[in-house]
Protein backbone atom coordinates (compact mmCIF):
# COMPACT_ATOMS: atom_id res chain seq x y z
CA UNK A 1 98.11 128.43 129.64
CA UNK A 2 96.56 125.51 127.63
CA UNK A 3 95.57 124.25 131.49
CA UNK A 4 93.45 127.46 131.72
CA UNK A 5 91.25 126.66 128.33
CA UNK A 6 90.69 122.95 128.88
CA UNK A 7 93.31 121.61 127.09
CA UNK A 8 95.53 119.04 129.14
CA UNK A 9 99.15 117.88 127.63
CA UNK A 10 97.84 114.50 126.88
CA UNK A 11 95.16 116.09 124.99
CA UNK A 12 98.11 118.28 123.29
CA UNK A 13 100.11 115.38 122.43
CA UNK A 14 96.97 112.81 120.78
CA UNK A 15 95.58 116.15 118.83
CA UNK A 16 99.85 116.65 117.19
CA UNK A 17 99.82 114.61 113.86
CA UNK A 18 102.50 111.63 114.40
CA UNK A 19 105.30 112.03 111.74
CA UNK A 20 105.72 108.64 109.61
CA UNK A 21 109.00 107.08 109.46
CA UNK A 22 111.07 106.61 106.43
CA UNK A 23 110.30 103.16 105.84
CA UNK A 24 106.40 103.90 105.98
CA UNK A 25 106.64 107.29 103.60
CA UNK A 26 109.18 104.81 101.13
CA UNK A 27 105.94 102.24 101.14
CA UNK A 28 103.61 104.95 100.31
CA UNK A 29 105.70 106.20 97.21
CA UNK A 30 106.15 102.66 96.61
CA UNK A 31 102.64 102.17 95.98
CA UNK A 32 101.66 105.26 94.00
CA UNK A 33 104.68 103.94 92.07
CA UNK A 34 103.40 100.98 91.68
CA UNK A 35 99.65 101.96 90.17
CA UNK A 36 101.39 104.60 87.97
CA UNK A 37 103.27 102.26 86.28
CA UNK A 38 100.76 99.55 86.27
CA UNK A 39 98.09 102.27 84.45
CA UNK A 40 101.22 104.15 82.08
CA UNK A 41 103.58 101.31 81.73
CA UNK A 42 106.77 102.72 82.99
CA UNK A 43 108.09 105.15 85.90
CA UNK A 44 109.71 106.74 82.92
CA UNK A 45 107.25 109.41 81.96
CA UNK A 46 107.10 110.69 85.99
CA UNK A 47 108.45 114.38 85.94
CA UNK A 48 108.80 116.48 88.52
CA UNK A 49 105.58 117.63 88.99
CA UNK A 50 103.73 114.53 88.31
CA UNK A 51 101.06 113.77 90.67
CA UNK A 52 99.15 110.91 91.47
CA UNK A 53 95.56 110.98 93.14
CA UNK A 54 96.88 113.92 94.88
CA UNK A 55 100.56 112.82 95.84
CA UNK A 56 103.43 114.34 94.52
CA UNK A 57 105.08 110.76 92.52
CA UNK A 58 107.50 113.03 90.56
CA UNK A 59 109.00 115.02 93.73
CA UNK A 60 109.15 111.66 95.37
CA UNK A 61 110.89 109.75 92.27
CA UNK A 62 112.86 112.24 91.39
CA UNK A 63 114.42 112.26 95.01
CA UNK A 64 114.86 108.30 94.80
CA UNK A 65 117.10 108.79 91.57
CA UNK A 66 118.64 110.95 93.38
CA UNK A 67 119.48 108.98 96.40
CA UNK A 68 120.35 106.22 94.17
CA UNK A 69 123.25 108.26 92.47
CA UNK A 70 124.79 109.57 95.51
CA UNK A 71 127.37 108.28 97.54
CA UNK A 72 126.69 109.96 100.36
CA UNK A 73 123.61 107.97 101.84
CA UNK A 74 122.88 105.37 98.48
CA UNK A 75 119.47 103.94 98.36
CA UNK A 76 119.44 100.62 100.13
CA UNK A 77 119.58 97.80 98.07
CA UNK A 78 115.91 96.28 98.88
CA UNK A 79 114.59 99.69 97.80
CA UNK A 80 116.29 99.49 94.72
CA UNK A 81 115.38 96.38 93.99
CA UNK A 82 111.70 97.13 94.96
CA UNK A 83 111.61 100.28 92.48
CA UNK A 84 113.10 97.89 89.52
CA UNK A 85 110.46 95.45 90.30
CA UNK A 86 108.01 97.82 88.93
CA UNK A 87 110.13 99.13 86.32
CA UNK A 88 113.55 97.62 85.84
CA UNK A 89 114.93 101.26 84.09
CA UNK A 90 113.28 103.29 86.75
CA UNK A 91 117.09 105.03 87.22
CA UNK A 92 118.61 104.70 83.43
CA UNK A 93 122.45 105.43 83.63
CA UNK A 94 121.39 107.13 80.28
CA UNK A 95 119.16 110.53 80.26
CA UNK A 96 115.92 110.31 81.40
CA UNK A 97 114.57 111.71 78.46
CA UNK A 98 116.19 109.41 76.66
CA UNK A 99 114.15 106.98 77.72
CA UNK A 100 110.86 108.80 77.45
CA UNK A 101 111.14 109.15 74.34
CA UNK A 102 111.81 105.55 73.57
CA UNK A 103 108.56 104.38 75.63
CA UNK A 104 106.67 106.85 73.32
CA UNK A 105 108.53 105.50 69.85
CA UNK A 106 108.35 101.84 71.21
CA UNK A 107 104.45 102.65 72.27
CA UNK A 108 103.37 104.66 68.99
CA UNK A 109 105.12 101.24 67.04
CA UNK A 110 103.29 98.61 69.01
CA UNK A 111 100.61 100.43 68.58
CA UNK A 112 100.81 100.84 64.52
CA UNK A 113 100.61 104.38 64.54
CA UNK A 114 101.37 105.37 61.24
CA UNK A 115 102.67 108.93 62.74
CA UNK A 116 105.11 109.84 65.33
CA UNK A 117 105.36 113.60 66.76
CA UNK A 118 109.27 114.81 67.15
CA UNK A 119 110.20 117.87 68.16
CA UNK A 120 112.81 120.31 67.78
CA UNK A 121 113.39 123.33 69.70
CA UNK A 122 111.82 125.40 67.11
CA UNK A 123 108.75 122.93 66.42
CA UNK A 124 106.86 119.98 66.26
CA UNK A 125 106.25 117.84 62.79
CA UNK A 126 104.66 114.57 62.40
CA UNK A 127 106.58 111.95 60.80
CA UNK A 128 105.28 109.24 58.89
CA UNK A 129 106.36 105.44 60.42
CA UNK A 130 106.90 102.27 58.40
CA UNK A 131 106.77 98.86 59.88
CA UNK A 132 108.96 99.10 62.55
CA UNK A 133 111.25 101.47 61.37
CA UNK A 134 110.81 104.88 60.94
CA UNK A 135 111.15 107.37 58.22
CA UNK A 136 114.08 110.36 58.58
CA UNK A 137 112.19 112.90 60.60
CA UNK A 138 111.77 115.81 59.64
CA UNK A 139 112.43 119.03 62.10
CA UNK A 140 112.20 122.82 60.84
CA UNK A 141 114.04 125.99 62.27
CA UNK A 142 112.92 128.90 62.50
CA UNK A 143 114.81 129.70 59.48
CA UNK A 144 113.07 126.94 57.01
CA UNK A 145 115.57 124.99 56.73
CA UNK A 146 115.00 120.91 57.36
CA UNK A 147 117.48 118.39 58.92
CA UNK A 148 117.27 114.47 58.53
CA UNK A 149 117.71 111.89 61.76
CA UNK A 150 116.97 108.46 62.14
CA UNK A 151 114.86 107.91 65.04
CA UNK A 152 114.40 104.51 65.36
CA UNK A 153 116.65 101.56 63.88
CA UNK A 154 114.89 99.06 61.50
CA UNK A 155 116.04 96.16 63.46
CA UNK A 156 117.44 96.15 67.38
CA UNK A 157 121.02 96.41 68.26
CA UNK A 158 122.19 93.19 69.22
């Protein structure tokens, strides 16, 4: 049928797009990876639907933490290691928000912002930072009421 409108099957075959192996899409992620974190500063702030210059870096993260927890079919070791080269807590044992919210304390400190936004799951308040130590944020409910947390220790755990 193809035959009949010019169209021979080594014509078919060049015009099919050729699939990219695993190794080749890894090196692609790898890279996008790679310039995120070299323009952010960590892999840490990549959610889901994070793109970069058009490529979905958040899908493609997510699904290498993923890999990297199961036991199943584990990331291999020199992709691990390749990811942690970029950012050594790429895959935190702890909660990945967690640790975006840390980069954003540890960022808004280095910085000398004398404000850091917190939220709660009623709202947002700014909260006044001193030295490297912070002041007990403040969060409001919906009710008025205020709680008190420390959000980040005056000196580092040792």
């Amino acid at each position: 049928m193809l035959v009949q409108i010019g169209i021979d099957a080594a014509a078919a075959a060049a015009a099919r797009p050729r699939r990219r192996s695993y190794a080749e899409r890894f090196q692609v992620g790898l890279a996008h990876a790679r310039a995120f974190a070299d323009l952010h500063g960590n892999l840490a702030i990549v959610t889901h639907a994070a793109m970069h210059d058009s490529y979905p870096l958040g899908q493609w993260l997510g699904n290498q933490r993923r890999v990297r927890r199961s036991d199943r079919r584990p990331l291999s070791a020199d992709r691990a290691q390749a990811l942690a080269d970029i950012d050594p807590w790429w895959n935190p044992p702890w909660a990945l928000s967690w640790q975006r919210h840390y980069y954003r304390a540890r960022d808004a400190a280095a910085a000398g912002s004398s404000r850091l936004r917190t939220a709660s799951a009623n709202s947002t308040t700014l909260v006044p930072l001193t030295g490297c130590g912070a002041s007990a944020p403040r969060t409001t409910s919906s009710a008025g009421s205020s709680s008190s947390s420390s959000l980040i220790s005056a000196s580092p755990p040792r």
